[in-house]
Protein backbone atom coordinates (compact mmCIF):
# COMPACT_ATOMS: atom_id res chain seq x y z
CA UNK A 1 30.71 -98.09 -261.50
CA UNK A 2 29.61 -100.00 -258.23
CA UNK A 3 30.04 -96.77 -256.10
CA UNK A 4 29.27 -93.07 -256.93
CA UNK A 5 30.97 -90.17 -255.39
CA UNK A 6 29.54 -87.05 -255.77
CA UNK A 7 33.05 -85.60 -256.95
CA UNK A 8 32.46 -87.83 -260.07
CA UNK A 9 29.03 -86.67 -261.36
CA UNK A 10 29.98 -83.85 -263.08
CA UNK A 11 29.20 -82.99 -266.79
CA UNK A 12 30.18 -80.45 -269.10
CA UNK A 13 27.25 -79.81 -272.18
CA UNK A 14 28.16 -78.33 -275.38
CA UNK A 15 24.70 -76.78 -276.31
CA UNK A 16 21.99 -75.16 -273.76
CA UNK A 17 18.55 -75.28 -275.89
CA UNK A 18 15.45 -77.73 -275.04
CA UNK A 19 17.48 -80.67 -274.88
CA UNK A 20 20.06 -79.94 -272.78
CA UNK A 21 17.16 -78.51 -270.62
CA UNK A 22 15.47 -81.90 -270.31
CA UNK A 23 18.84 -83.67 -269.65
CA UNK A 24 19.54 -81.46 -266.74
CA UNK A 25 16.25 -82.05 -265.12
CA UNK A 26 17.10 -85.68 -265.45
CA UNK A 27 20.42 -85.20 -264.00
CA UNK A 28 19.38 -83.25 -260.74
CA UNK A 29 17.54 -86.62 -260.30
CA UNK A 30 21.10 -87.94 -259.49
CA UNK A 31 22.74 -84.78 -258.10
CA UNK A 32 24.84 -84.31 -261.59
CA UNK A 33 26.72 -80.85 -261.80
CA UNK A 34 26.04 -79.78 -264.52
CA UNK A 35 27.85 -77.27 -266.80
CA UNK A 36 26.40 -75.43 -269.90
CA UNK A 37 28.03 -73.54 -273.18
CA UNK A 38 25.64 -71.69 -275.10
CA UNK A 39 26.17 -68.49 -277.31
CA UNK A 40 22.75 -67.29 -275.82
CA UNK A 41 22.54 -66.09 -272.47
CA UNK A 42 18.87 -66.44 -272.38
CA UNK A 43 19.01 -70.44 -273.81
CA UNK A 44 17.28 -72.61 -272.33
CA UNK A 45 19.78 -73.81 -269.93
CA UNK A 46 21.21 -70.75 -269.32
CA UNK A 47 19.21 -70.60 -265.32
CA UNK A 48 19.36 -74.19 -264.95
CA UNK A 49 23.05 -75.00 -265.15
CA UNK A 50 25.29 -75.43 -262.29
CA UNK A 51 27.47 -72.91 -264.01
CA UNK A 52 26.77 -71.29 -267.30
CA UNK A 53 29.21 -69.69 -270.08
CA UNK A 54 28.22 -67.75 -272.91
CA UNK A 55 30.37 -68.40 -275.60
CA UNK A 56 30.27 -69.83 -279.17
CA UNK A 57 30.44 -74.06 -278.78
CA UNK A 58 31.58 -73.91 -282.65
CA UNK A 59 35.08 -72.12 -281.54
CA UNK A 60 38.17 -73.81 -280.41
CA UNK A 61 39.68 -71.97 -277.80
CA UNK A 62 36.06 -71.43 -276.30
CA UNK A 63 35.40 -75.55 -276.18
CA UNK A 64 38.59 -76.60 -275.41
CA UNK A 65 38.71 -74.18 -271.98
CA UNK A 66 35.14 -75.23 -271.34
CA UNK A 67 36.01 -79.01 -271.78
CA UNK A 68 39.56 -78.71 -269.31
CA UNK A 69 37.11 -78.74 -266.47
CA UNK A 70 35.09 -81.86 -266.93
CA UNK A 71 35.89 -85.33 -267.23
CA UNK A 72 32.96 -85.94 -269.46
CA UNK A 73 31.79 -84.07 -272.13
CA UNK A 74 28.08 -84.77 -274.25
CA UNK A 75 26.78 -82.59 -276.71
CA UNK A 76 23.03 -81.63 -277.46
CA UNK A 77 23.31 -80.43 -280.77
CA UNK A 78 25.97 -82.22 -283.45
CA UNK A 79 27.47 -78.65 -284.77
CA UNK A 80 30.37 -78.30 -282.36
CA UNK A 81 34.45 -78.07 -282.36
CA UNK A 82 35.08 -81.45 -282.39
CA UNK A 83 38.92 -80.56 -282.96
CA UNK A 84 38.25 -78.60 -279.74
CA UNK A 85 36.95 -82.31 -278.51
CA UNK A 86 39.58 -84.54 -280.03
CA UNK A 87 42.43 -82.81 -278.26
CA UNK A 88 40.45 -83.01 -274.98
CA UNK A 89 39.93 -86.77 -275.87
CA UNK A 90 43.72 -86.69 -276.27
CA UNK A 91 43.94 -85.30 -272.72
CA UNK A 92 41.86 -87.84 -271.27
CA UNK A 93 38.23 -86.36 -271.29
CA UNK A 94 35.66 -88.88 -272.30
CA UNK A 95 33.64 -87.31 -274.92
CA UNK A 96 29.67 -89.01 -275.42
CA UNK A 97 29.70 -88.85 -278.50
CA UNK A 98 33.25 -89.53 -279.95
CA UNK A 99 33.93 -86.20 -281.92
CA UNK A 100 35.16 -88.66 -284.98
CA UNK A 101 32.12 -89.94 -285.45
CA UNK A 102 30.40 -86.75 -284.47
CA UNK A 103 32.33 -85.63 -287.91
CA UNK A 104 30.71 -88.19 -289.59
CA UNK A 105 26.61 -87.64 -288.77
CA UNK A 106 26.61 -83.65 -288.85
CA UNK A 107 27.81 -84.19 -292.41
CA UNK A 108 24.56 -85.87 -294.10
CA UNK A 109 27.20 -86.87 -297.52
CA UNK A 110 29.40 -88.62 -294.93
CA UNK A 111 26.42 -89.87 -293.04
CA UNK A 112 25.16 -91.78 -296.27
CA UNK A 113 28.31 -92.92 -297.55
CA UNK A 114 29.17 -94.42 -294.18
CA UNK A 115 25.60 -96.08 -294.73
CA UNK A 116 26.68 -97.79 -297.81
CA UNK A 117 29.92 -98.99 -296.63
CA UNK A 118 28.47 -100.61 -293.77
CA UNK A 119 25.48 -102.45 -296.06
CA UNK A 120 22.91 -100.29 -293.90
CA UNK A 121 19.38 -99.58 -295.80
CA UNK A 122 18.96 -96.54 -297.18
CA UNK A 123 17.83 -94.32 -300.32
CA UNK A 124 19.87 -94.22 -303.54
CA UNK A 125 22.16 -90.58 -303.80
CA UNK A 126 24.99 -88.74 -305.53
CA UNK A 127 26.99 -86.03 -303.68
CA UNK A 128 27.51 -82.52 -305.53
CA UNK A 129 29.66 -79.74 -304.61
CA UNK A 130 27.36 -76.87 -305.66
CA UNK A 131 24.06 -76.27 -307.59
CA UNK A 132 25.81 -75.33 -310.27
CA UNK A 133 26.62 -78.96 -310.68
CA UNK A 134 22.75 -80.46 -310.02
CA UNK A 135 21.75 -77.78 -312.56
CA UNK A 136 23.80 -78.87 -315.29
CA UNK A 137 22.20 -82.32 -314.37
CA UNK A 138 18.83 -81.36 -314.81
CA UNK A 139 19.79 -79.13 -318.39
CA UNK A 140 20.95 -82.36 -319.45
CA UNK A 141 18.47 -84.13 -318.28
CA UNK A 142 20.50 -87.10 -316.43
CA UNK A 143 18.07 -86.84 -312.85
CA UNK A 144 14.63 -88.36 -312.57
CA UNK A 145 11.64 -85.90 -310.89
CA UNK A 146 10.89 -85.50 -308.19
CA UNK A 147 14.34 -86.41 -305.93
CA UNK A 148 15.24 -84.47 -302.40
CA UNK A 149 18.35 -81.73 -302.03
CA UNK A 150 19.33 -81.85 -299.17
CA UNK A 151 22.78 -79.53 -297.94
CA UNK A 152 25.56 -81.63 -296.53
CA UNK A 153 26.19 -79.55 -293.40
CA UNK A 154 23.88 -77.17 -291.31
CA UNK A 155 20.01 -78.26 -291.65
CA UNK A 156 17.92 -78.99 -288.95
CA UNK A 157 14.20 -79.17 -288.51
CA UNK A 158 13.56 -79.07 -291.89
CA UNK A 159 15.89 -76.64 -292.78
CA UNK A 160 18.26 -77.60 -295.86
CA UNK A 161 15.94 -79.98 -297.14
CA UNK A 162 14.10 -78.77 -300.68
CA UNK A 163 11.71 -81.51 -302.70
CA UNK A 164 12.11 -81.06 -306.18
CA UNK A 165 9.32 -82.17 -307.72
CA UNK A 166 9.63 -80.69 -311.57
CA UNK A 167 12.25 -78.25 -313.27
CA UNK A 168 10.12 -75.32 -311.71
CA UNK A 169 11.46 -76.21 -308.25
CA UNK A 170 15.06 -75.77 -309.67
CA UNK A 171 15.10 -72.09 -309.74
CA UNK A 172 15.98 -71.80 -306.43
CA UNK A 173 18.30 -74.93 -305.57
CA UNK A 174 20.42 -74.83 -302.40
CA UNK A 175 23.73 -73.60 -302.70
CA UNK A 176 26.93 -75.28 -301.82
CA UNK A 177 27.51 -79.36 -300.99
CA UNK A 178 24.86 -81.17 -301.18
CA UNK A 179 23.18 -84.49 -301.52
CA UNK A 180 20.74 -85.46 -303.77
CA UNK A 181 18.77 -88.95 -303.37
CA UNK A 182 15.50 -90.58 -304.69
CA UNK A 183 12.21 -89.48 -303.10
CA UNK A 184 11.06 -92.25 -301.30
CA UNK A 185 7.81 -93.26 -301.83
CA UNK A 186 7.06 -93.77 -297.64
CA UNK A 187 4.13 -95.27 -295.91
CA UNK A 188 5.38 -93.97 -292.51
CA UNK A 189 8.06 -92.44 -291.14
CA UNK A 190 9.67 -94.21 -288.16
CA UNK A 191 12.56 -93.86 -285.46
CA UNK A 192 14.05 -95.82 -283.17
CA UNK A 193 15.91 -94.46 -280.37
CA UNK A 194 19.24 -97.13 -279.03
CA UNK A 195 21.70 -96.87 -276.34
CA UNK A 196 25.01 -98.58 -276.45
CA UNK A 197 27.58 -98.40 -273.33
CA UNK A 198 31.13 -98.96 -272.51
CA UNK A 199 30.61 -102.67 -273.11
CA UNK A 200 28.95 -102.91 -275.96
CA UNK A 201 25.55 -103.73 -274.29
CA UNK A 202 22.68 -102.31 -276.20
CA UNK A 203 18.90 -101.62 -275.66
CA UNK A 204 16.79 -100.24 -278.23
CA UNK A 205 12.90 -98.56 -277.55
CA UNK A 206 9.63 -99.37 -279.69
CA UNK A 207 9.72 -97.78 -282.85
CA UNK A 208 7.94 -94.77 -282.71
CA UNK A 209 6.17 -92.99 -286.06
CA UNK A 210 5.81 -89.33 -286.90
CA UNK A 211 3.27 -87.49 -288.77
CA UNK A 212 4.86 -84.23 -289.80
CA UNK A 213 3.51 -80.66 -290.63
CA UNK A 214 3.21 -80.37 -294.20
CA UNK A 215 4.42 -76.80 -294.45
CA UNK A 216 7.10 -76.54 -291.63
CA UNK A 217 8.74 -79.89 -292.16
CA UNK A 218 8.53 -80.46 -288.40
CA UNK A 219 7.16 -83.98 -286.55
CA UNK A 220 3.37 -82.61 -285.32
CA UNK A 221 2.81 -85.49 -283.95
CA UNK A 222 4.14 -88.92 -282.71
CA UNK A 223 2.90 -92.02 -281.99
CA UNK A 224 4.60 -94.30 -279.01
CA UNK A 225 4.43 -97.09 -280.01
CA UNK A 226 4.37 -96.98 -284.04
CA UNK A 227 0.99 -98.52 -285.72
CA UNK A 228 3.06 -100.83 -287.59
CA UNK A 229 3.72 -104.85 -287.73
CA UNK A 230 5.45 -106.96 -284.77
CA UNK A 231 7.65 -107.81 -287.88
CA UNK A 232 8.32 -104.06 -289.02
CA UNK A 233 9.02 -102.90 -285.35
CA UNK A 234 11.52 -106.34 -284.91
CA UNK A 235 13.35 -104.93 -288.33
CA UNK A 236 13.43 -101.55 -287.62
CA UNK A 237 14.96 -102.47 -283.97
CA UNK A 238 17.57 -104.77 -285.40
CA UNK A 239 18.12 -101.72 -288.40
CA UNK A 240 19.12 -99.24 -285.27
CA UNK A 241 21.14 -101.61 -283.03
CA UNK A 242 23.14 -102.66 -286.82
CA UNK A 243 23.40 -98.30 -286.92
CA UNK A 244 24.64 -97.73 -283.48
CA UNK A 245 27.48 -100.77 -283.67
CA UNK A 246 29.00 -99.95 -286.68
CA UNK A 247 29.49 -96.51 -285.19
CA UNK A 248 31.37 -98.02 -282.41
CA UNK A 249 28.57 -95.63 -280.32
CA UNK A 250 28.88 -94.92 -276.39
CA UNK A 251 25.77 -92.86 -276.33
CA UNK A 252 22.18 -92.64 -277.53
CA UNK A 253 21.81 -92.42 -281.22
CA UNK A 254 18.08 -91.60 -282.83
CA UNK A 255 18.15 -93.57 -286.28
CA UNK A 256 15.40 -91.74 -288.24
CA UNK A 257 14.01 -94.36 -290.83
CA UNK A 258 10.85 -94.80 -294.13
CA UNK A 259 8.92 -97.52 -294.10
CA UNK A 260 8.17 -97.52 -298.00
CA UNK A 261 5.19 -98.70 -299.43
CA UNK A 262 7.04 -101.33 -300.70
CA UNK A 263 7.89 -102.81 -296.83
CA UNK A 264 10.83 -101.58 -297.18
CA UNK A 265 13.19 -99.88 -294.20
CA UNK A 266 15.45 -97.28 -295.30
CA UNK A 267 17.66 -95.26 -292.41
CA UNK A 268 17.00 -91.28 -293.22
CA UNK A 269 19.40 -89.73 -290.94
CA UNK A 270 20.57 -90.27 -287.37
CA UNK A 271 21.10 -88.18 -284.37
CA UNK A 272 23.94 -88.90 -281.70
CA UNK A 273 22.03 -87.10 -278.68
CA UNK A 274 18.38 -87.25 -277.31
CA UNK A 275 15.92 -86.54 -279.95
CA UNK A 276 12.37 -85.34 -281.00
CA UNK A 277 11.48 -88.71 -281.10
CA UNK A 278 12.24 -89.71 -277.34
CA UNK A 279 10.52 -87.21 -275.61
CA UNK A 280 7.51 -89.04 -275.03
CA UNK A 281 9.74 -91.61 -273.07
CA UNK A 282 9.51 -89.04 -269.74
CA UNK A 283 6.25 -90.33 -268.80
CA UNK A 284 5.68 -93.02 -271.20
CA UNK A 285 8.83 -95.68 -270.59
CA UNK A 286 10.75 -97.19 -267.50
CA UNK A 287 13.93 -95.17 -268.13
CA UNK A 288 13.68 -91.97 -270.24
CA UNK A 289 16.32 -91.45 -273.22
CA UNK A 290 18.06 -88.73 -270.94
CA UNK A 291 18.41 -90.72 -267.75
CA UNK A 292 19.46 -93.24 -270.57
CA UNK A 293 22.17 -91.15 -272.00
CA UNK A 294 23.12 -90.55 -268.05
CA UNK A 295 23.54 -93.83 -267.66
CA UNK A 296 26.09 -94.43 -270.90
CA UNK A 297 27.74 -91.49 -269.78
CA UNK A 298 28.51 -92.75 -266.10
CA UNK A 299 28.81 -96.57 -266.47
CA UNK A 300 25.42 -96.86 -264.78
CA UNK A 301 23.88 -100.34 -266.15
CA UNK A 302 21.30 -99.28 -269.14
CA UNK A 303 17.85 -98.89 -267.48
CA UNK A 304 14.66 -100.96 -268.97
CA UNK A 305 13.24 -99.52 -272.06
CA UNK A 306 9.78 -100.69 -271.70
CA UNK A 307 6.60 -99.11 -272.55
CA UNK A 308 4.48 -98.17 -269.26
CA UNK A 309 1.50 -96.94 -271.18
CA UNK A 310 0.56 -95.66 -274.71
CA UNK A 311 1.44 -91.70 -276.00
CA UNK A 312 0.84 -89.26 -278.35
CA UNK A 313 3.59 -86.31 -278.04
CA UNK A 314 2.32 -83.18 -279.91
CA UNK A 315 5.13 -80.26 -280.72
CA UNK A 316 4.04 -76.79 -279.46
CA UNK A 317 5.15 -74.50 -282.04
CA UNK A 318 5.25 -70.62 -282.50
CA UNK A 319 1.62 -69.53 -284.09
CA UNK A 320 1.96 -68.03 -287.54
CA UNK A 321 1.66 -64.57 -287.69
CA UNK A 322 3.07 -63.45 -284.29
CA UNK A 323 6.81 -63.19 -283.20
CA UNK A 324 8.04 -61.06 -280.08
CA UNK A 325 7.40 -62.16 -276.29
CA UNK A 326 5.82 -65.17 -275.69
CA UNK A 327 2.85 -65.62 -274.38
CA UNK A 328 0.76 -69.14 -274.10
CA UNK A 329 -3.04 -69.38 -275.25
CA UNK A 330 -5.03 -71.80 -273.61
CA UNK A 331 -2.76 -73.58 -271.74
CA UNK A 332 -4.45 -73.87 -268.28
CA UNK A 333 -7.67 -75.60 -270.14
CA UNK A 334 -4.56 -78.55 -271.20
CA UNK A 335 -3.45 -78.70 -267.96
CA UNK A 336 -6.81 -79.46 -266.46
CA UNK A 337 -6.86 -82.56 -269.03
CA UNK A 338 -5.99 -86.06 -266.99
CA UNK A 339 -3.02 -87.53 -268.62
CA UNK A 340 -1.75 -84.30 -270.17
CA UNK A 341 2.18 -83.08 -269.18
CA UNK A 342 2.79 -80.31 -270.74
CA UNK A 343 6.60 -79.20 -271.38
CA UNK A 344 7.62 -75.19 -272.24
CA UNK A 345 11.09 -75.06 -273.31
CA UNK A 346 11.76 -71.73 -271.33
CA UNK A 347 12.36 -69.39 -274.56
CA UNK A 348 11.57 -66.42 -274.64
CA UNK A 349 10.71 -65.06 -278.04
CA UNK A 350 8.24 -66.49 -280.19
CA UNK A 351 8.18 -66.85 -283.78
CA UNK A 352 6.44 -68.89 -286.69
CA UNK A 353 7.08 -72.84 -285.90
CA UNK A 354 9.75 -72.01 -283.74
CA UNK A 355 9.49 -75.20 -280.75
CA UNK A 356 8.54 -73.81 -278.04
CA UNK A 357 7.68 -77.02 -275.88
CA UNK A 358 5.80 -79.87 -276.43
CA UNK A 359 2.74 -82.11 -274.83
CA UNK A 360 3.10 -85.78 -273.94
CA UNK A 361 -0.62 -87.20 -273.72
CA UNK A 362 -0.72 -90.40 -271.94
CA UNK A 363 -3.90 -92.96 -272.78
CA UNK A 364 -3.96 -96.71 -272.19
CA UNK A 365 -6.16 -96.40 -275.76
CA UNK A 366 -4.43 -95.62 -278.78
CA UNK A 367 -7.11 -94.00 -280.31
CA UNK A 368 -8.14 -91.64 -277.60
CA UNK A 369 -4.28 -90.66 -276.73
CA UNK A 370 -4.49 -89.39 -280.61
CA UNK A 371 -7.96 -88.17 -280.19
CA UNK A 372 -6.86 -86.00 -277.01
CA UNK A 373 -3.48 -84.88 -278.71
CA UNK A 374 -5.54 -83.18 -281.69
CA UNK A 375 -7.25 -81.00 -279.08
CA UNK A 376 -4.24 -79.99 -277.29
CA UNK A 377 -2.94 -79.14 -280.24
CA UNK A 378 -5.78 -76.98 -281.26
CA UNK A 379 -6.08 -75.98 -278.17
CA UNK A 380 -2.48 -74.12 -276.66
CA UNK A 381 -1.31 -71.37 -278.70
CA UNK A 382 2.11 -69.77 -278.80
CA UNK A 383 1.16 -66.17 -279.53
CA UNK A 384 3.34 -62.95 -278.67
């Protein structure tokens, strides 16, 4: 749009946790009114919002009377009413993402099978309905060790994901749909964040990679941009923008990807919102992936995603062994650190690897961005 009227930035977010946080302090940027569900009143969001409800964004009635009052809808996490969405979409609410492909990603059978009918990399897998069935498999011996479960619906951050490595591990299978695919033998994990807008235009940002906590599951680190090939970063790029279009996407979509040891690229999963794996683009790129998302959402031409400097984000996670009120270790000796921006997610109650914010260490040397990022990490502890 060539002219903005106040009366037209208004949004309405189904979600009020760390993301949504970060998009609204993007959006004041631009004056946005912002409106927040959450079924927490203490979320995130919950003080930031414009105007805040409390209610559950997985019932109908709750989303659709929260949608009535916006013209544009966005999400921050994929487990919503999106028949709540689709009649609002049938009212004339524009909805970033569209809630039939929403249907699709925050089911991870659908996700893959949409992957192979659109010839898009990724690991061999079977679908199940219960354990029961993967069980019988293994009895009769028809499944090759070690392979991934990993539940069709509901995991997150590691959550519904189990690596079986030998029958010992199938004792205690995940119940209910799942999918079960090859373990990939990986050399790095990768993700590439892309924006697509009303017209089809695209831009993608460097691959990033992410080293992950063995025991939690959870990225500990990430490196902007990834320590890979100008010919691995060119395919992974084209693998995302190839994701994003056969989606159709208005939006931002994070395609999570393995590089194999092989060379190979295979997509993982995706997410249709700001990501993990963006939130080093704050400080480190011209146009962050929230202003980014702003900009799909209001027909603002897609801003310039450029690297400004080198970055190492590091997750700040709940300490094992404390959970109750949070309280933050050493974090005035990272904040006296030059190049250091430390985010806290505004939650209240700590427990074992829950994300409670993260640091974004800025370096114009790789190796001392890393270097840095290990001491901050040592360094600020979420204890209670």
């Amino acid at each position: 749009m060539d002219t903005l009227r106040p009366q037209d930035l208004k949004l309405a977010v189904l979600g009020g946790g760390q993301l949504g946080k970060m998009l609204l302090e993007a959006a004041s940027d631009w004056n946005i009114e912002c409106h927040v569900l959450d079924p927490d009143p203490e979320c995130s969001c919950a003080h930031l919002a414009h105007h805040f409800v409390c209610g559950s964004f997985s019932d109908f009635d709750t989303v659709y009377a929260f949608g009535k009052n916006a013209d544009r809808i966005t999400i921050e996490i994929e487990h919503v009413n999106t028949d709540a969405l689709r009649q609002l979409k049938k009212e004339g609410k524009r909805i970033f993402p569209d809630p039939d492909i929403l249907d699709i990603i925050k089911d991870k059978g659908k996700q893959k099978l949409f992957y192979e009918d659109n010839e898009i990399p990724t690991a061999s897998f079977m679908l199940l309905d219960n354990a029961d069935e993967l069980r019988e498999l293994i009895s009769e011996q028809k499944l090759n060790f070690p392979f991934v479960q990993k539940s069709c619906t509901a995991g997150y951050d590691g959550k519904g994901v189990k690596i079986v490595r030998g029958p010992q591990d199938a004792k205690d299978l995940l119940e209910g749909e799942h999918l079960v695919e090859d373990l990939v033998d990986v050399e790095k994990e990768l993700a590439v964040i892309v924006a697509r807008n009303a017209d089809g235009d695209t831009m993608s940002y460097p691959p990033v990679e992410m080293e992950f906590h063995p025991e939690a599951n959870l990225v500990e680190f990430l490196l902007a941009p990834a320590h890979v090939s100008d010919t691995v970063a060119a395919e992974a790029t084209r693998i995302a923008i190839k994701t994003i279009e056969a989606f159709q996407m208005e939006g931002i979509l994070a395609v999570e990807m393995f590089l194999t040891k092989k060379g190979e690229i295979l997509v993982n999963e995706v997410a249709p919102r700001p990501h993990n794996s963006g939130h080093h683009t704050i400080e480190a790129n011209y146009t962050s992936q929230y202003q980014q998302l702003l900009r799909c959402i209001f027909g603002i031409p897609l801003g310039s995603t450029a690297t400004r400097t080198v970055a190492v984000m590091v997750n700040i996670l709940g300490a094992e062994g404390y959970t109750g009120d949070a309280q933050y270790a050493g974090l005035q000796a990272c904040l006296q650190q030059e190049g250091v921006y430390v985010h806290l997610y505004g939650k209240k109650k700590t427990k074992p690897f829950r994300k409670m914010g993260h640091a974004t260490i800025v370096h114009q040397d790789a190796k001392k961005a890393r270097a840095l990022a290990a001491v901050i990490k040592d360094t600020i502890k979420v204890i209670s």
